[in-house]
Protein backbone atom coordinates (compact mmCIF):
# COMPACT_ATOMS: atom_id res chain seq x y z
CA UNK A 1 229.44 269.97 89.02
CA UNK A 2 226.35 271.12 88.11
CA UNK A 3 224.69 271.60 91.61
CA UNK A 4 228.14 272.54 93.37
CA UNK A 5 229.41 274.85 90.52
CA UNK A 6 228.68 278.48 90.18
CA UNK A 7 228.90 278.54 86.70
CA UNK A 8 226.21 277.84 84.32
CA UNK A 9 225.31 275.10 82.48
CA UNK A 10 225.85 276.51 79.48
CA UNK A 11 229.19 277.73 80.70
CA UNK A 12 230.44 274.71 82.17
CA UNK A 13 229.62 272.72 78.60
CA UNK A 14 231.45 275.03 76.59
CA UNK A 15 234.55 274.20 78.88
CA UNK A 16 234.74 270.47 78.27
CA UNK A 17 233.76 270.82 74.61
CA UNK A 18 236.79 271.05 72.02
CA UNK A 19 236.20 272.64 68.66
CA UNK A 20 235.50 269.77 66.00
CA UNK A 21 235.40 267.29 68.70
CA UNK A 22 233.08 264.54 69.87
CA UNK A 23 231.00 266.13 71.91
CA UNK A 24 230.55 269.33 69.43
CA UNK A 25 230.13 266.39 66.78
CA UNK A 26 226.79 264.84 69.04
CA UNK A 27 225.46 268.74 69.65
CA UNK A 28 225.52 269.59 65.97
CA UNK A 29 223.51 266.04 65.31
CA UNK A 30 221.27 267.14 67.63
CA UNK A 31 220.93 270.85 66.41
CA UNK A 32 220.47 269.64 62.74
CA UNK A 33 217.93 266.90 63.80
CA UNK A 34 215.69 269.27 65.50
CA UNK A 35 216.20 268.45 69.70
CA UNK A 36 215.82 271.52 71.58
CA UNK A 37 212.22 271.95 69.88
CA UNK A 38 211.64 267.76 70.16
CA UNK A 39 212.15 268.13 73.88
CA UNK A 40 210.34 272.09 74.13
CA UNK A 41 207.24 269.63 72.60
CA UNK A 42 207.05 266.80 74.98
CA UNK A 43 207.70 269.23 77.66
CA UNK A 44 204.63 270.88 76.79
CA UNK A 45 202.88 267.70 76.16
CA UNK A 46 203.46 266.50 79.18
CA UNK A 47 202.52 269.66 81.26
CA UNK A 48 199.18 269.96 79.08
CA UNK A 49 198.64 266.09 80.29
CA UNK A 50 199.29 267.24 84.03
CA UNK A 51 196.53 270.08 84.11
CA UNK A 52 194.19 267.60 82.24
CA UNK A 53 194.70 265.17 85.45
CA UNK A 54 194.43 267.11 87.51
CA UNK A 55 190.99 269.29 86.46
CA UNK A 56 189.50 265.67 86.53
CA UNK A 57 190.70 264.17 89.66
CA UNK A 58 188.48 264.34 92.90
């Protein structure tokens, strides 16, 4: 749906989410537990790691 769709992401989530469902339920766990900025973190971890390889490699 995703690749084929020409909505957004964002857009298409907010159509299969219902107000004080299961879904919402999970996003709100993640909101209060901190997950966008967990995952902004090892994102930059990981592309920190990258340009360390690859300064050092032949």
């Amino acid at each position: 749906m995703l690749v084929e769709g020409e909505l957004p992401p964002s857009t298409q989530r907010e159509r299969v989410t219902s107000p004080g469902g299961t879904t919402q339920a999970a996003l709100d766990a993640f909101a209060a537990g901190g997950f966008r900025d967990l995952v902004a973190a090892a994102v930059d971890a990981a592309v920190r790691r990258g340009r360390e390889l690859s300064s050092t490699s032949p």
